[in-house]
PDB file of N, CA and C in Angstrom:
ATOM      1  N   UNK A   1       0.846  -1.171   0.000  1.00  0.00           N
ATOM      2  CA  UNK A   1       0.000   0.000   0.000  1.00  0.00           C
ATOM      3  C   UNK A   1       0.894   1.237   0.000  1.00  0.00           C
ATOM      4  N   UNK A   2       0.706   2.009  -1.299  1.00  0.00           N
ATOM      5  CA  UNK A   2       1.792   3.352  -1.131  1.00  0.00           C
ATOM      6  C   UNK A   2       0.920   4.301  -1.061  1.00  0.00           C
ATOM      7  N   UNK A   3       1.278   5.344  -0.169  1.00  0.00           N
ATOM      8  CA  UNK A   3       0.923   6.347   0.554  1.00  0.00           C
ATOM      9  C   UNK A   3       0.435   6.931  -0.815  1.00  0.00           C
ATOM     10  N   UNK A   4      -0.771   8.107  -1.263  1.00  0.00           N
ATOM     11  CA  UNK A   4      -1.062   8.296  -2.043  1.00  0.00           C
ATOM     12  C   UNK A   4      -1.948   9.779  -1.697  1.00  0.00           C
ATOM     13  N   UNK A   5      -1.871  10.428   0.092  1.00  0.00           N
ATOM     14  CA  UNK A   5      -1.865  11.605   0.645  1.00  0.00           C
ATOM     15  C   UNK A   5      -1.057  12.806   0.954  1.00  0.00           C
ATOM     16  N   UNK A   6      -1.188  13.716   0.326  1.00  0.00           N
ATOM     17  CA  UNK A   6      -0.212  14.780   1.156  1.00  0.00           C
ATOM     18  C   UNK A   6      -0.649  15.267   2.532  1.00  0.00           C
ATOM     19  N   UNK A   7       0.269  15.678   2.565  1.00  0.00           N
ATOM     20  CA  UNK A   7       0.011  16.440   4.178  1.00  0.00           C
ATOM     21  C   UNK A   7      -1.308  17.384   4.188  1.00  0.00           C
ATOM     22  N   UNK A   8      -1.300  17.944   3.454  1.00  0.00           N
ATOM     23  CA  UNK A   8      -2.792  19.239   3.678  1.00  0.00           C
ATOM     24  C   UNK A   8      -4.184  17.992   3.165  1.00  0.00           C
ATOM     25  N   UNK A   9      -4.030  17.278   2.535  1.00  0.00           N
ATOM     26  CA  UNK A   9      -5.201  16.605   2.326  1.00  0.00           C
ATOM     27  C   UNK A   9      -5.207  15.819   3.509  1.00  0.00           C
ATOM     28  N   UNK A  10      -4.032  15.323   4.243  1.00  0.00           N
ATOM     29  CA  UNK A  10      -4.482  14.416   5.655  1.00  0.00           C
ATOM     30  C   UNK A  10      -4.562  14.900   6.382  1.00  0.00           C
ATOM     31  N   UNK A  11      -4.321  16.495   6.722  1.00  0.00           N
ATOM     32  CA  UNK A  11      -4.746  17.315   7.904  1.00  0.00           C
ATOM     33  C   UNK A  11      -6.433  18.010   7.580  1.00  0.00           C
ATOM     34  N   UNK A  12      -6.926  17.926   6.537  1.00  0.00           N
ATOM     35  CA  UNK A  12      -7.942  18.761   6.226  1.00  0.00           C
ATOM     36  C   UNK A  12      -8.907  17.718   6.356  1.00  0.00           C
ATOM     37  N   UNK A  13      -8.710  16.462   5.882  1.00  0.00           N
ATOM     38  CA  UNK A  13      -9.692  15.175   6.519  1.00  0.00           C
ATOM     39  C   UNK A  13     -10.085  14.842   8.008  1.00  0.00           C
ATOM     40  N   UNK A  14      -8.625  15.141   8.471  1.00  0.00           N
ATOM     41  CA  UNK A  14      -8.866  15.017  10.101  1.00  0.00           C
ATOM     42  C   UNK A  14      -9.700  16.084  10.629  1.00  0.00           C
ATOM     43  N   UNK A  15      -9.503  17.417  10.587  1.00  0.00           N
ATOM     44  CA  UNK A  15     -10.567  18.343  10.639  1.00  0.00           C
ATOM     45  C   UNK A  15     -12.056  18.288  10.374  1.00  0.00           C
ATOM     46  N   UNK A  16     -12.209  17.787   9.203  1.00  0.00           N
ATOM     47  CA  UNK A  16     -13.446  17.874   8.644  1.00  0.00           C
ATOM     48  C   UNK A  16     -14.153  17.179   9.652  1.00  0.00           C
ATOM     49  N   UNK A  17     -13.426  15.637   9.880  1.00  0.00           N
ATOM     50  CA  UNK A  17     -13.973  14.334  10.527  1.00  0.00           C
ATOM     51  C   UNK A  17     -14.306  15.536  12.097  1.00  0.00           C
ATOM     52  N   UNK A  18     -13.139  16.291  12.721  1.00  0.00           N
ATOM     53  CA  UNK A  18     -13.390  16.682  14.021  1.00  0.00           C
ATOM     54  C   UNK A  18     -14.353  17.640  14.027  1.00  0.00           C
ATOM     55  N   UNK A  19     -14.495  18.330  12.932  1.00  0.00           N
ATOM     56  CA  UNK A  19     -16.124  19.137  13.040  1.00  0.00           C
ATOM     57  C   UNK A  19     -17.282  18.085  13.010  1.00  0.00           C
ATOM     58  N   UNK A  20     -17.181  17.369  12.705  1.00  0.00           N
ATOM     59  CA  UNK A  20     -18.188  16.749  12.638  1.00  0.00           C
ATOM     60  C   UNK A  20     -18.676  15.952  13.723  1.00  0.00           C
ATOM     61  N   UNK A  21     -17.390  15.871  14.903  1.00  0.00           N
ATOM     62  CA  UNK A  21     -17.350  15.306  16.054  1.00  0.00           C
ATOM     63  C   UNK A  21     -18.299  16.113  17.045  1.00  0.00           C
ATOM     64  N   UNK A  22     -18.118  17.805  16.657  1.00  0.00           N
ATOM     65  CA  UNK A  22     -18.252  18.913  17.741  1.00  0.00           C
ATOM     66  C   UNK A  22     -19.582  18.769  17.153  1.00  0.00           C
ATOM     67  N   UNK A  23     -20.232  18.916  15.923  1.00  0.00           N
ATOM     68  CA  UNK A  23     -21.659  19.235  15.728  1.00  0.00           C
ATOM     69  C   UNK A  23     -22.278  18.124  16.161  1.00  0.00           C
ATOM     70  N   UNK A  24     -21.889  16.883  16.134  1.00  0.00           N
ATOM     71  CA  UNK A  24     -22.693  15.718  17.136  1.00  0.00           C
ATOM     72  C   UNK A  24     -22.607  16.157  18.303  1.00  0.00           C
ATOM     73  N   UNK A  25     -21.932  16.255  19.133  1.00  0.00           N
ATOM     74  CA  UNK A  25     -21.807  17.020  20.062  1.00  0.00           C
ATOM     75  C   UNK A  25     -22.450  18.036  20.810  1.00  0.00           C
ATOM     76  N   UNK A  26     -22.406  19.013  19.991  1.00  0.00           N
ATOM     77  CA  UNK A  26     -23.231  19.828  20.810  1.00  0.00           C
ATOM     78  C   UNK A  26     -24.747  19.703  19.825  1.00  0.00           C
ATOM     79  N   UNK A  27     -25.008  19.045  19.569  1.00  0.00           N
ATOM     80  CA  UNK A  27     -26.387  18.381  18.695  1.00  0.00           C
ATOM     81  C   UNK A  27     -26.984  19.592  17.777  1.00  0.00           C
ATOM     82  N   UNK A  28     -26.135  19.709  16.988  1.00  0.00           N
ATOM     83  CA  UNK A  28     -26.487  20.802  15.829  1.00  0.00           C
ATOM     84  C   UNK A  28     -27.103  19.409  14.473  1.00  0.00           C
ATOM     85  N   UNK A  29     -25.876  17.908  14.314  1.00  0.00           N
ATOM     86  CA  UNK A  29     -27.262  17.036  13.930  1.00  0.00           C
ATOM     87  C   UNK A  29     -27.311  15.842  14.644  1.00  0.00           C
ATOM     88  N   UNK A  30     -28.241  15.351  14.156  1.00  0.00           N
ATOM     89  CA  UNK A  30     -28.930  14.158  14.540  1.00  0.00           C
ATOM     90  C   UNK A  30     -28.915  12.765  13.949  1.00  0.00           C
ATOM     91  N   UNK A  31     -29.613  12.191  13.932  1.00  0.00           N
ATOM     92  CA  UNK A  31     -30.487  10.897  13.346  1.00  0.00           C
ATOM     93  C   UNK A  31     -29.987  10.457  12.139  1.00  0.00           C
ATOM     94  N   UNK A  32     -30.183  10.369  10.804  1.00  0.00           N
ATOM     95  CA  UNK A  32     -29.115   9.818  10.088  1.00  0.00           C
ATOM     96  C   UNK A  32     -28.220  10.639   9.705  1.00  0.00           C
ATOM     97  N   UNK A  33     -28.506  11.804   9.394  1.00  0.00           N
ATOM     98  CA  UNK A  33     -27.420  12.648   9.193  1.00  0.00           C
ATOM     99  C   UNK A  33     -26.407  12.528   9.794  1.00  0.00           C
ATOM    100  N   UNK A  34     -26.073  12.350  11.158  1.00  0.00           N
ATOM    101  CA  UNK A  34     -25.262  11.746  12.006  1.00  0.00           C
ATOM    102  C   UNK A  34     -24.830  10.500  11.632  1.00  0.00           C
ATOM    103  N   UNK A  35     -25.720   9.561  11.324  1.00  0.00           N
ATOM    104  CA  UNK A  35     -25.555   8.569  11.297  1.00  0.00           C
ATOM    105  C   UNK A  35     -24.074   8.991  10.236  1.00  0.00           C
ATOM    106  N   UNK A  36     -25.121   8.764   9.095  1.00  0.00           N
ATOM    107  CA  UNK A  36     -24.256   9.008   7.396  1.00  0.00           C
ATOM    108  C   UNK A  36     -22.698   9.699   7.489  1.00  0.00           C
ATOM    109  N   UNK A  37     -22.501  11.359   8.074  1.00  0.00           N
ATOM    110  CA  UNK A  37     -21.431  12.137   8.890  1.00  0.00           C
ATOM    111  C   UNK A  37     -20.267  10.784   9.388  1.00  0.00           C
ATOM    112  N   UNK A  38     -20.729  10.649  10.137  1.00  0.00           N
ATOM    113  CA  UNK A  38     -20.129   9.987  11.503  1.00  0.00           C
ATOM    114  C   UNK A  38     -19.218   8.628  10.730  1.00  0.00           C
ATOM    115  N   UNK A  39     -19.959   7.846   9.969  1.00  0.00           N
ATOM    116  CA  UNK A  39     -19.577   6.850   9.144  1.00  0.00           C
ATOM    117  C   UNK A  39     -18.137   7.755   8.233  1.00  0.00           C
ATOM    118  N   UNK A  40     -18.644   8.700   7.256  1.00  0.00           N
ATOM    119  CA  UNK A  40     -17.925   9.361   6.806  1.00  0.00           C
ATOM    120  C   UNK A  40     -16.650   9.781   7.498  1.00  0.00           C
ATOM    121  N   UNK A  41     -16.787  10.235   8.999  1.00  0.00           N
ATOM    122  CA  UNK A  41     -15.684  11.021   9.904  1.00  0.00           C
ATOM    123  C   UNK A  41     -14.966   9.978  10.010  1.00  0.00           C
ATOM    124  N   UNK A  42     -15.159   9.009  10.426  1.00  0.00           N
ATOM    125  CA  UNK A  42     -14.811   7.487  10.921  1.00  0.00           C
ATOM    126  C   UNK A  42     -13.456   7.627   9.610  1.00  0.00           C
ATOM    127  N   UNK A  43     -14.160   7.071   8.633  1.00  0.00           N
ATOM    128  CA  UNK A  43     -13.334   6.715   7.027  1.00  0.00           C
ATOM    129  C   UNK A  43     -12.362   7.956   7.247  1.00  0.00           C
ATOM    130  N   UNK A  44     -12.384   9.422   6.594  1.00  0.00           N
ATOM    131  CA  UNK A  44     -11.923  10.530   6.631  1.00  0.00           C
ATOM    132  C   UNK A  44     -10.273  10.362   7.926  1.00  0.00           C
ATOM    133  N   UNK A  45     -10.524   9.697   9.210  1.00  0.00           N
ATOM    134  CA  UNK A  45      -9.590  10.043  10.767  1.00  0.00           C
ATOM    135  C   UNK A  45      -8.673   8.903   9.613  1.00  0.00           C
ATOM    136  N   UNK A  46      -9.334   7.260   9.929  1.00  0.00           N
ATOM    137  CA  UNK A  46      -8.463   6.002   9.325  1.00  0.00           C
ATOM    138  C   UNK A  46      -7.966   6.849   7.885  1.00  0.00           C
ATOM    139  N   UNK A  47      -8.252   7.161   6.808  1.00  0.00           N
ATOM    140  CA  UNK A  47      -7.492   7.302   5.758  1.00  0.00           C
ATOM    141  C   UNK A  47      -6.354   8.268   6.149  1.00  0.00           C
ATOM    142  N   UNK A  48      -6.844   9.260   7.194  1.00  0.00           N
ATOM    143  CA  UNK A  48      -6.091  10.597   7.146  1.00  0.00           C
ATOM    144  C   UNK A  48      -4.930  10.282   7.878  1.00  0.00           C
ATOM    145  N   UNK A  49      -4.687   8.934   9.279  1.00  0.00           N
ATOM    146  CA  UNK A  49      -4.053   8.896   9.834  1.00  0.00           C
ATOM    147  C   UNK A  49      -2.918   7.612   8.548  1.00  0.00           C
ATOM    148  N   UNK A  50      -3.512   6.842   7.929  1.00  0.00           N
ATOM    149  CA  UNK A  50      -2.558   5.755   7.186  1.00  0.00           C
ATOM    150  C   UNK A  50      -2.121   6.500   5.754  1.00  0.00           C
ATOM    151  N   UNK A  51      -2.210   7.649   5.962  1.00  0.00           N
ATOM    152  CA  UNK A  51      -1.784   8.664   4.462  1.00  0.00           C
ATOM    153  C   UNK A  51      -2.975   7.448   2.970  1.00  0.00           C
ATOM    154  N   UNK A  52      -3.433   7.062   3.071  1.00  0.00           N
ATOM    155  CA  UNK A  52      -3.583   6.380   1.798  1.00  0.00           C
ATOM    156  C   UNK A  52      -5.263   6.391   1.610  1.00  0.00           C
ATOM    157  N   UNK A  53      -5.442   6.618   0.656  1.00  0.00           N
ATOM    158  CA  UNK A  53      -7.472   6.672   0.438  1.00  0.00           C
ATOM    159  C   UNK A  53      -7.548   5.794  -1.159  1.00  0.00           C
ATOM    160  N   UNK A  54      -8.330   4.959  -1.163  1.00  0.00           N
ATOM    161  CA  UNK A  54      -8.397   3.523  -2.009  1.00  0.00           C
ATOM    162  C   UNK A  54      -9.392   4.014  -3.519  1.00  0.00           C
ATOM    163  N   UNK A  55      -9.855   5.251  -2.617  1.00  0.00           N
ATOM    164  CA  UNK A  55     -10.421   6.013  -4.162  1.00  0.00           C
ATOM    165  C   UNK A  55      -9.353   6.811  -4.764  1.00  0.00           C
ATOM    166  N   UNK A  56      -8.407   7.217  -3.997  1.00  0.00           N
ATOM    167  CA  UNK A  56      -7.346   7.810  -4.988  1.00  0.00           C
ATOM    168  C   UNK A  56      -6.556   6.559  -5.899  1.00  0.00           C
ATOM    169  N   UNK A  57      -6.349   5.538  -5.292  1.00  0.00           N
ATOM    170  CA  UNK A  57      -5.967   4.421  -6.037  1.00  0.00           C
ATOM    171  C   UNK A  57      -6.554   4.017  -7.012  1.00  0.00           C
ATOM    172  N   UNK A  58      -7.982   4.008  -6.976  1.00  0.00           N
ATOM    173  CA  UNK A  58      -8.983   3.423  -7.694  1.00  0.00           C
ATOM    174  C   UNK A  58      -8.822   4.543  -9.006  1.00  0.00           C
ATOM    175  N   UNK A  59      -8.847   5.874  -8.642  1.00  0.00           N
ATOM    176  CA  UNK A  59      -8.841   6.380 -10.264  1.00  0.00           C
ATOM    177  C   UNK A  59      -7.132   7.396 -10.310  1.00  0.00           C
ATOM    178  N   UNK A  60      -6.289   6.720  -9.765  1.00  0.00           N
ATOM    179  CA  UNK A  60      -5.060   6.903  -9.947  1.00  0.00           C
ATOM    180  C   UNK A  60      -4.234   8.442  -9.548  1.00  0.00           C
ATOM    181  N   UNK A  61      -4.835   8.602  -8.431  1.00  0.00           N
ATOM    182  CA  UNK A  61      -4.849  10.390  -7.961  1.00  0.00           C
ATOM    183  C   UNK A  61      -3.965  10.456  -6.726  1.00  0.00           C
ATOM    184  N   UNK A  62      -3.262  11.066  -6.902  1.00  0.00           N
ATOM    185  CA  UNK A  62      -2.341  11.477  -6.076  1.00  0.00           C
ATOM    186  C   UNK A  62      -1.701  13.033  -5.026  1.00  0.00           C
ATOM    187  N   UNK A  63      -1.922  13.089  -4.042  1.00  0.00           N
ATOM    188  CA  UNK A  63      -1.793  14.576  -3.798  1.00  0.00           C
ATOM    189  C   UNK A  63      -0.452  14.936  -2.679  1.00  0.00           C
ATOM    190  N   UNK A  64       0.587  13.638  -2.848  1.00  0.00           N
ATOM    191  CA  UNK A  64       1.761  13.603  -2.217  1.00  0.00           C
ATOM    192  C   UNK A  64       2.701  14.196  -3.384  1.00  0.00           C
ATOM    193  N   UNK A  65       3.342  15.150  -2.990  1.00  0.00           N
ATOM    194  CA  UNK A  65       4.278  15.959  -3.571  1.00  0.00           C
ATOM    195  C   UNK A  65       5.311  14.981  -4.085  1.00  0.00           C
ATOM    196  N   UNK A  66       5.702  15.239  -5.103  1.00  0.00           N
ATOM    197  CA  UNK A  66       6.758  14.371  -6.161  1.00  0.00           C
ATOM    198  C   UNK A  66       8.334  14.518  -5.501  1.00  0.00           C
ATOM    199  N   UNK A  67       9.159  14.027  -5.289  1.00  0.00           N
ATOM    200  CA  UNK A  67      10.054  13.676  -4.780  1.00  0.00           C
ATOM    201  C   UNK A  67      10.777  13.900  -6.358  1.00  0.00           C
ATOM    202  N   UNK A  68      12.292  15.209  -6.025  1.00  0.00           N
ATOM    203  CA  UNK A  68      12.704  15.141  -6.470  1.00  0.00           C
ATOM    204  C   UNK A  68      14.078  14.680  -6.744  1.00  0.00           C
ATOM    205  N   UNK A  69      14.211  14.063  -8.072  1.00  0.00           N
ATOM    206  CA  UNK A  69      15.469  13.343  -8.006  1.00  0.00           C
ATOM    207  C   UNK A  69      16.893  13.722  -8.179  1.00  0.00           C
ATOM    208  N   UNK A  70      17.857  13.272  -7.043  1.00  0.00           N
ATOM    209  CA  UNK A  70      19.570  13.655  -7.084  1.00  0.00           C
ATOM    210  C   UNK A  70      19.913  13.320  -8.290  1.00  0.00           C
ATOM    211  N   UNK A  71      21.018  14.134  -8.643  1.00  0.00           N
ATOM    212  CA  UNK A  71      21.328  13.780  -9.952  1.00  0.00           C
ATOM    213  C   UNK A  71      22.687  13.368  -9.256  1.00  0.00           C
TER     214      UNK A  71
END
């Protein structure tokens, strides 16, 4: 499995997922919306923390900065 995240896309997932923590939270939503969210936040923390998301694999997308080569 090769890493296939940059840094601002795995910090901006983790965020998203933690707003979504605070609006359950202080019950701004609910019921499936929560539900649906929450599932989502879940996916969003795991991809954001293992750098790698299986839909970037799936259509070949990449947002880890290119490593450049010593000559």
């Amino acid at each position: 499995m090769i890493k296939n995240m940059g840094a601002v896309d795995r910090i901006i997932r983790i965020v998203l997922a933690l707003v979504v923590l605070v609006l359950y939270l202080t019950g701004v939503i609910s019921g499936w919306l929560a539900i649906v969210l929450g599932i989502l936040a879940v996916i969003w923390v795991l991809t954001g923390i293992i750098g790698f998301c299986p839909a970037y694999a799936l259509f070949k997308v990449s947002t880890q900065k290119k490593k450049k080569k010593k000559k």
